[in-house]
C-alpha atoms as a PDB file:
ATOM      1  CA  UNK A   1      15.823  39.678  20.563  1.00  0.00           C
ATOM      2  CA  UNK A   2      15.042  36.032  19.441  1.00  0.00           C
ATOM      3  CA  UNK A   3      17.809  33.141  20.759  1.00  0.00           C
ATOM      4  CA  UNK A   4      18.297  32.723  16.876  1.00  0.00           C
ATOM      5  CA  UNK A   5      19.549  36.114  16.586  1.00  0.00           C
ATOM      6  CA  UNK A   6      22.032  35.928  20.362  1.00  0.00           C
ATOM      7  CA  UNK A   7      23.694  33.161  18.639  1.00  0.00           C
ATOM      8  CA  UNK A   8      24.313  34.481  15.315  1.00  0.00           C
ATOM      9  CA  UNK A   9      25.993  37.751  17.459  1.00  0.00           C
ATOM     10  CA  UNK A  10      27.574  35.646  20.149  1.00  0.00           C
ATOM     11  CA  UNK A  11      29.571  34.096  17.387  1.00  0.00           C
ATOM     12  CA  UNK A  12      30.230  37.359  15.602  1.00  0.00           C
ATOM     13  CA  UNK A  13      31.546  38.522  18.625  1.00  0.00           C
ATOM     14  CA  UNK A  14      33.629  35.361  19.071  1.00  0.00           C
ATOM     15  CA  UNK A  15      35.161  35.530  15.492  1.00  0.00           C
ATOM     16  CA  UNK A  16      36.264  39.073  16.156  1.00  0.00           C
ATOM     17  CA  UNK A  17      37.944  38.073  19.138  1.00  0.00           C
ATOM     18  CA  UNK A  18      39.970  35.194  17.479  1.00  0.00           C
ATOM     19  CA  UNK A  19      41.238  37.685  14.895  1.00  0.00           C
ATOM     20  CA  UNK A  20      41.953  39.985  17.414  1.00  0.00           C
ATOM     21  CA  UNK A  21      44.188  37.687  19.058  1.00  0.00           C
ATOM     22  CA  UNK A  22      45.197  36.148  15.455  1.00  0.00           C
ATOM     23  CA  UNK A  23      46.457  39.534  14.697  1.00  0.00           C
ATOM     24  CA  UNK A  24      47.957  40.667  17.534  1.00  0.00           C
ATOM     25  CA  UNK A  25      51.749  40.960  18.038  1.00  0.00           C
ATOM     26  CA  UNK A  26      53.986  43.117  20.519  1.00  0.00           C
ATOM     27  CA  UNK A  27      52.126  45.945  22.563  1.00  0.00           C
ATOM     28  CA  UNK A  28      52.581  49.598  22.418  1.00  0.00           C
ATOM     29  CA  UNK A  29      54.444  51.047  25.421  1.00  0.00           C
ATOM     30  CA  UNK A  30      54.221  54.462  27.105  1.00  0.00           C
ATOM     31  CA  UNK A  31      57.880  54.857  27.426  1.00  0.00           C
ATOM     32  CA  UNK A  32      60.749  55.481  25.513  1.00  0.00           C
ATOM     33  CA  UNK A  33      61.790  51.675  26.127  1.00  0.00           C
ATOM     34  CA  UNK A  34      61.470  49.125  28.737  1.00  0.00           C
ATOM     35  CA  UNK A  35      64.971  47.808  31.285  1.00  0.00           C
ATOM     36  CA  UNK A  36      64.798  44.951  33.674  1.00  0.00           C
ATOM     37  CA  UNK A  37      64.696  46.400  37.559  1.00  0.00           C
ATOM     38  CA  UNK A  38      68.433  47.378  38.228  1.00  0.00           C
ATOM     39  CA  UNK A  39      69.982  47.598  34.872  1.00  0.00           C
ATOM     40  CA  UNK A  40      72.255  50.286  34.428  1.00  0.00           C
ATOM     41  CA  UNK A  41      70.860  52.951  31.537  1.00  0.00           C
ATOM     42  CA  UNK A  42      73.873  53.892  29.543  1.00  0.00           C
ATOM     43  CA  UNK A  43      75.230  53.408  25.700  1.00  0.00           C
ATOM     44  CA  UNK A  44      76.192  49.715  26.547  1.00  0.00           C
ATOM     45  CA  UNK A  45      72.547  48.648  27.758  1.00  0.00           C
ATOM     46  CA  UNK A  46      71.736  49.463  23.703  1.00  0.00           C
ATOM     47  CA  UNK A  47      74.346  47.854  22.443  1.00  0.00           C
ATOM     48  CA  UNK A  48      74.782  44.370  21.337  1.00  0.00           C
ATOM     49  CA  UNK A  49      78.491  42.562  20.882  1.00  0.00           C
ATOM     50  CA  UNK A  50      77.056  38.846  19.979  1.00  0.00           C
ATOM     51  CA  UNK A  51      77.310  39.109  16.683  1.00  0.00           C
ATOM     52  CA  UNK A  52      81.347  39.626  16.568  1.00  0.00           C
ATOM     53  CA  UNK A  53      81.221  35.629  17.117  1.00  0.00           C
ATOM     54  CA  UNK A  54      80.857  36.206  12.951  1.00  0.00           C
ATOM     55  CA  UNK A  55      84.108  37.480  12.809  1.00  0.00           C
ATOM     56  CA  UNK A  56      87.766  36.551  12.872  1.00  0.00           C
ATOM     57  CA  UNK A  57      89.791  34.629  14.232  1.00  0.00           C
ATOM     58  CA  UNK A  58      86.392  32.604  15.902  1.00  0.00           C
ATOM     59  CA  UNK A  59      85.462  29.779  14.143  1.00  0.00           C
ATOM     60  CA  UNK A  60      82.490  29.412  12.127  1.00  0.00           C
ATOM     61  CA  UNK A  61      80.499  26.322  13.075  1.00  0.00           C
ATOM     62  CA  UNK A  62      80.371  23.068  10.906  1.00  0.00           C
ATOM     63  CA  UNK A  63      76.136  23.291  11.069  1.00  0.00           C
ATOM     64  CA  UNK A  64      73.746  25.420  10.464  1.00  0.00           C
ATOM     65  CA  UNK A  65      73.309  28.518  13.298  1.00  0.00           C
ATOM     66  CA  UNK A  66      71.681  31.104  14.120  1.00  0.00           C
ATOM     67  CA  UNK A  67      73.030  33.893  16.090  1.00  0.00           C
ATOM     68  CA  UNK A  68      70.435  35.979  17.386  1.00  0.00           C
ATOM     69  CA  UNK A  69      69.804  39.515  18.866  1.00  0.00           C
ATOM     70  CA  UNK A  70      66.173  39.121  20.502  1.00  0.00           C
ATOM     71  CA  UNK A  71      65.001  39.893  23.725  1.00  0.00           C
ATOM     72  CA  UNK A  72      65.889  36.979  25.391  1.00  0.00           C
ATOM     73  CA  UNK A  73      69.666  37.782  24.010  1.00  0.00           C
ATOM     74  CA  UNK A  74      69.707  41.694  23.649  1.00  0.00           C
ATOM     75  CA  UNK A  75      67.025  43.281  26.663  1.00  0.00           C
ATOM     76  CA  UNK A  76      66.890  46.683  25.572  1.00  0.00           C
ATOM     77  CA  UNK A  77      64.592  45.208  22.248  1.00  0.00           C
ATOM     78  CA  UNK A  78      61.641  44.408  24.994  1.00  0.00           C
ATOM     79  CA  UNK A  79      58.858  46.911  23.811  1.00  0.00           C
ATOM     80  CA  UNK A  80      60.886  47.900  20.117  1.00  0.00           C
ATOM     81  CA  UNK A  81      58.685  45.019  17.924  1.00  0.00           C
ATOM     82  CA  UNK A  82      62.320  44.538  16.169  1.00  0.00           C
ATOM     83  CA  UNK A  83      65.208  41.937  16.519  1.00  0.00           C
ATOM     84  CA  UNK A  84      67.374  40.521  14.287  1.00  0.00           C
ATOM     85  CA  UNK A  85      69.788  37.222  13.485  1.00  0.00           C
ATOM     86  CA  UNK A  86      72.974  36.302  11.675  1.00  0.00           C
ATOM     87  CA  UNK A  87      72.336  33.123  10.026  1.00  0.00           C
ATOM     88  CA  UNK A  88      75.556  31.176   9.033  1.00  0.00           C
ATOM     89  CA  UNK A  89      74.673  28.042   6.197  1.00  0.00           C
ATOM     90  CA  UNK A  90      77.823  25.426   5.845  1.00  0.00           C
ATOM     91  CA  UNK A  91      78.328  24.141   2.222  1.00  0.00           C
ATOM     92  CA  UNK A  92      74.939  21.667   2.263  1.00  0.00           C
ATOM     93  CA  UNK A  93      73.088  22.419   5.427  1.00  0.00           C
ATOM     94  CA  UNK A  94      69.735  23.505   5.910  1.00  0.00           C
ATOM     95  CA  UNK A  95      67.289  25.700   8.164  1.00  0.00           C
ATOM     96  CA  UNK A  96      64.803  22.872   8.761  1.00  0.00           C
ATOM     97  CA  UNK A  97      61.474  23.593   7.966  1.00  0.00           C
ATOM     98  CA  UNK A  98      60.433  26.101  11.220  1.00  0.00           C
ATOM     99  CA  UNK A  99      57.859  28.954  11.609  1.00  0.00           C
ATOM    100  CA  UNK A 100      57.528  32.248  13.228  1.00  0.00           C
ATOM    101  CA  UNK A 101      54.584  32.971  15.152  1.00  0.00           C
ATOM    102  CA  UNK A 102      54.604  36.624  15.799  1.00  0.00           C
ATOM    103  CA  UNK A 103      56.598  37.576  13.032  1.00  0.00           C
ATOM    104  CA  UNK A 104      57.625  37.741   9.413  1.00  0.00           C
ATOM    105  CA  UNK A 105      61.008  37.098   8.641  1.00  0.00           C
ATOM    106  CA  UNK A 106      62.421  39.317   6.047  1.00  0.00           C
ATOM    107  CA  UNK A 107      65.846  37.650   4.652  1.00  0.00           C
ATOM    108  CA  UNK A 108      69.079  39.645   2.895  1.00  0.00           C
ATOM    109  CA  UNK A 109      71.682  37.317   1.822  1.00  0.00           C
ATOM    110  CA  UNK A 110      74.968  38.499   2.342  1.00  0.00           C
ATOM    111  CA  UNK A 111      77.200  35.767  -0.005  1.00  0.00           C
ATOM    112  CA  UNK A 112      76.598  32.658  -0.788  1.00  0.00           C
ATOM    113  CA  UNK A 113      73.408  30.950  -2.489  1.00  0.00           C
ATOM    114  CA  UNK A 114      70.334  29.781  -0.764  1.00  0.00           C
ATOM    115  CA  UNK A 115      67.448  27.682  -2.208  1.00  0.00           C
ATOM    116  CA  UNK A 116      64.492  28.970   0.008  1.00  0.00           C
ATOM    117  CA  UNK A 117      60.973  28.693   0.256  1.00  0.00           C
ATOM    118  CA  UNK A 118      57.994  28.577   2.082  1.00  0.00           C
ATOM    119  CA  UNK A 119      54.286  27.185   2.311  1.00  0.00           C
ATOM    120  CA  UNK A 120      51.001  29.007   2.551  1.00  0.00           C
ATOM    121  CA  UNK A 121      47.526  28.358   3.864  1.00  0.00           C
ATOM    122  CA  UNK A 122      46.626  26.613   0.904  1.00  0.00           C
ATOM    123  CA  UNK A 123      49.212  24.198   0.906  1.00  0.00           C
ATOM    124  CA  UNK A 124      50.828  25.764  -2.272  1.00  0.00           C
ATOM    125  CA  UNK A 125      55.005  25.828  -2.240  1.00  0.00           C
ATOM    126  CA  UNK A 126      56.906  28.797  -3.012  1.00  0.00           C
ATOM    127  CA  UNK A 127      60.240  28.396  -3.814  1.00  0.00           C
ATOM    128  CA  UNK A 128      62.795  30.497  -5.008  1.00  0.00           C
ATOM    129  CA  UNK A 129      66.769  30.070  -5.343  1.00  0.00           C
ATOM    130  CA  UNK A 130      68.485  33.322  -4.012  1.00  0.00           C
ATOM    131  CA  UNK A 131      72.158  35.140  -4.719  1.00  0.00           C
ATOM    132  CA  UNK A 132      74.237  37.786  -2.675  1.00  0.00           C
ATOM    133  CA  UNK A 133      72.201  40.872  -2.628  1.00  0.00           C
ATOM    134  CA  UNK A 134      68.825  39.245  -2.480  1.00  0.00           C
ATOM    135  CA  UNK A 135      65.781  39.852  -0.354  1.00  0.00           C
ATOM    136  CA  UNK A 136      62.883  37.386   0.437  1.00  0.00           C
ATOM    137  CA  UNK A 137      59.799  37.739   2.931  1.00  0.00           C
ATOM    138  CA  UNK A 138      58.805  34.529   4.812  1.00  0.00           C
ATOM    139  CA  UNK A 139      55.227  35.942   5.715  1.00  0.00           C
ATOM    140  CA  UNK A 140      54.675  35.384   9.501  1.00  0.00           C
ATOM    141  CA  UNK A 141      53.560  32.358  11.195  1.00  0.00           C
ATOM    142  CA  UNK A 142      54.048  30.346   7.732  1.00  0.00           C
ATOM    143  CA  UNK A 143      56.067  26.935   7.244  1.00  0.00           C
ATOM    144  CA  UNK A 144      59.716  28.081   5.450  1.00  0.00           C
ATOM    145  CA  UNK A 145      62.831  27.068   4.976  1.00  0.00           C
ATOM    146  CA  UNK A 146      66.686  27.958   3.706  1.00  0.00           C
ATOM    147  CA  UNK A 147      68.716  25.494   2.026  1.00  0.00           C
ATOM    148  CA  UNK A 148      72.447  25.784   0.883  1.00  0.00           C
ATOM    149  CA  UNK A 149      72.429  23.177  -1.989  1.00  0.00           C
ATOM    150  CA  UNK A 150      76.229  24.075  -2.573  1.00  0.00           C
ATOM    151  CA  UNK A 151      78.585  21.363  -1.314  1.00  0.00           C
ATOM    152  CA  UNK A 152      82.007  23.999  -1.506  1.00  0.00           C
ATOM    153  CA  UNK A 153      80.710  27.567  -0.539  1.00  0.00           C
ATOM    154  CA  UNK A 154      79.371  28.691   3.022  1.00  0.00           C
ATOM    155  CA  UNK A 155      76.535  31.229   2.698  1.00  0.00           C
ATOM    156  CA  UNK A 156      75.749  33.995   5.115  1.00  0.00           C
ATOM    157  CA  UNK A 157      72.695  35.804   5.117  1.00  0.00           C
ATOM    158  CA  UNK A 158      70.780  38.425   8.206  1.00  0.00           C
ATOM    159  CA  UNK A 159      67.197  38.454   8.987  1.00  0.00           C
ATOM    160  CA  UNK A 160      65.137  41.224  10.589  1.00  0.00           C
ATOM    161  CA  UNK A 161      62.080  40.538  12.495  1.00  0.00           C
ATOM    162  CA  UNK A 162      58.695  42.486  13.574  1.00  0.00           C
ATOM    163  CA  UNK A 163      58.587  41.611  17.247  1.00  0.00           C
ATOM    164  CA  UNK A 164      60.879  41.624  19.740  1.00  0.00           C
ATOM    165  CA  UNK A 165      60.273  37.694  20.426  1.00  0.00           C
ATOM    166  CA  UNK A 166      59.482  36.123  16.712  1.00  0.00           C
ATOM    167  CA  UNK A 167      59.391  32.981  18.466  1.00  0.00           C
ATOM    168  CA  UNK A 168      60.501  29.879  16.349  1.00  0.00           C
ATOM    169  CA  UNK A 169      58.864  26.509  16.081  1.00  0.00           C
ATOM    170  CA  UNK A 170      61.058  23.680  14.456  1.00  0.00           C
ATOM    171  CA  UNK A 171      58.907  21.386  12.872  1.00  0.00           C
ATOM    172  CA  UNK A 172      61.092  18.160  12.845  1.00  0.00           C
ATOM    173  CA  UNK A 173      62.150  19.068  16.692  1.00  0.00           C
ATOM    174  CA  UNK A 174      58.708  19.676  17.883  1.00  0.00           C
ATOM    175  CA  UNK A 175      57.106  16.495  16.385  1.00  0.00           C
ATOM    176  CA  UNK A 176      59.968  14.068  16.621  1.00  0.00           C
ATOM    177  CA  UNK A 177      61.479  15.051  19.619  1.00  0.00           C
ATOM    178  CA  UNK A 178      58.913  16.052  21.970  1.00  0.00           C
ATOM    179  CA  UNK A 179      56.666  13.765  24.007  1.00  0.00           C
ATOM    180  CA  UNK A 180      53.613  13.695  21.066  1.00  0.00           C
ATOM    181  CA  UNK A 181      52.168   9.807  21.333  1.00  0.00           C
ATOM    182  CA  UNK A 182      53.774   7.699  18.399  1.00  0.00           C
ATOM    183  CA  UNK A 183      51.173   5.889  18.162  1.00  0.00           C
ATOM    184  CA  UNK A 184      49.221   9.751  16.776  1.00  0.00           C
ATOM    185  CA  UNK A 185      52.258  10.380  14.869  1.00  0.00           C
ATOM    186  CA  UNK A 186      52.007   7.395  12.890  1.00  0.00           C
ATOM    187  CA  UNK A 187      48.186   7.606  12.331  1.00  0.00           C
ATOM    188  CA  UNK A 188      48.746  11.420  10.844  1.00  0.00           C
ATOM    189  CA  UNK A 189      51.577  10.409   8.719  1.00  0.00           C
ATOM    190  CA  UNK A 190      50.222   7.258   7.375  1.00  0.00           C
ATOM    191  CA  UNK A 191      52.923   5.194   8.649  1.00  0.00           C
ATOM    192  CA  UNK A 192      54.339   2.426  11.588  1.00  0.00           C
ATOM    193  CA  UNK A 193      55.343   3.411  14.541  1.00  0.00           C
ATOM    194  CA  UNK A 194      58.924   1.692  13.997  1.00  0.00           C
ATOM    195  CA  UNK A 195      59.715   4.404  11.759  1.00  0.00           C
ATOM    196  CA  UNK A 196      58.373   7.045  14.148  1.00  0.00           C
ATOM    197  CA  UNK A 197      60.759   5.689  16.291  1.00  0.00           C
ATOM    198  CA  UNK A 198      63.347   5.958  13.516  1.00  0.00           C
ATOM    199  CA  UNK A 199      62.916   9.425  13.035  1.00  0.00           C
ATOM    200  CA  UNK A 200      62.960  10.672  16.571  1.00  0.00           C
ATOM    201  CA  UNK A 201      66.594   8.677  17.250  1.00  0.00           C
ATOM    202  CA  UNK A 202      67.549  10.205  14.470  1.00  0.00           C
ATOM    203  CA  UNK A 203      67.137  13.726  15.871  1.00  0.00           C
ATOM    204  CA  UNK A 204      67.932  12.461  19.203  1.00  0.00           C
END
């Protein structure tokens, strides 16, 4: 075998194995589900009470929240691919712009309005402006957002998930307010540092 040839097939190989991993989301498992070491297994270990936060006489918040039922919140999901999250949108407030990375997000709107949309690979917007009843997919690991344009009316909407553990990245949150140089954030959006510096005291 020519060294021409162990290339070309050492980087076949490689590609493969980057869209293996690309592709992959939450394993099989060989039992009927998964508990941490010393739960109790009864009814209440698959059951889930966060949500009744929703409902009177709590009080909604004044921002944007989601309440949600993933592992990390509801344990007996480890091993189902599945969670799920209450979203509650104040008249004008906003999902910022966020992705998923082992997950597509599929959307029902309960009441309310929502202008929503999201970006693909090619950089090309889709946007579309949502009533009570709709559905919308968010394909996973791709830039979206949800935005309740209506100053008066709170909307409400639930969104399921393909993983236990979607994961969620916050755009604005992880560039502004993370430790990333401002002197790289101002180079890759064509700006000064001074507003850099604007924009992470602003989400401060």
């Amino acid at each position: 075998m020519s060294s021409t040839t162990l290339k070309v097939l050492t980087l076949i190989i490689s590609a493969f194995t980057i869209m293996q991993i690309t592709l992959a989301g939450d394993p099989d498992i060989l039992t009927d589900f998964i508990a941490p070491i010393g739960t109790t297994i009864d009814s209440t270990f698959f059951t889930f009470t966060g949500f009744r936060a929703l409902l009177p006489p709590n009080t909604l918040p004044s921002t944007f929240k989601a309440f949600k039922a993933s592992k990390a919140e509801f344990p007996a999901l480890d091993g189902q691919s599945v969670s799920y999250a209450a979203l509650v949108y104040p008249p004008g407030t906003i999902n910022p712009p966020h992705t998923h990375p082992r997950s597509a997000e599929l959307l029902f709107l309960a009441t309310g309005s929502l202008k929503v949309g999201f970006v693909d690979t090619t950089n090309k917007l889709f946007t579309q402006t949502l009533q009570a009843g709709d559905i919308f997919v968010f394909p996973k690991g791709l830039v979206h957002f949800q935005l309740n344009s209506d100053t008066q009316k709170p909307a409400f909407a639930f969104s399921a998930f393909g993983s236990a553990n979607a994961g969620t990245v916050s755009l604005p949150s992880t560039l502004f307010n993370t430790s990333i140089d401002d002197n790289v954030l101002a180079l890759a959006f064509k700006t000064n540092v001074s507003t850099i510096q604007t924009l992470k005291k602003g989400l401060a």
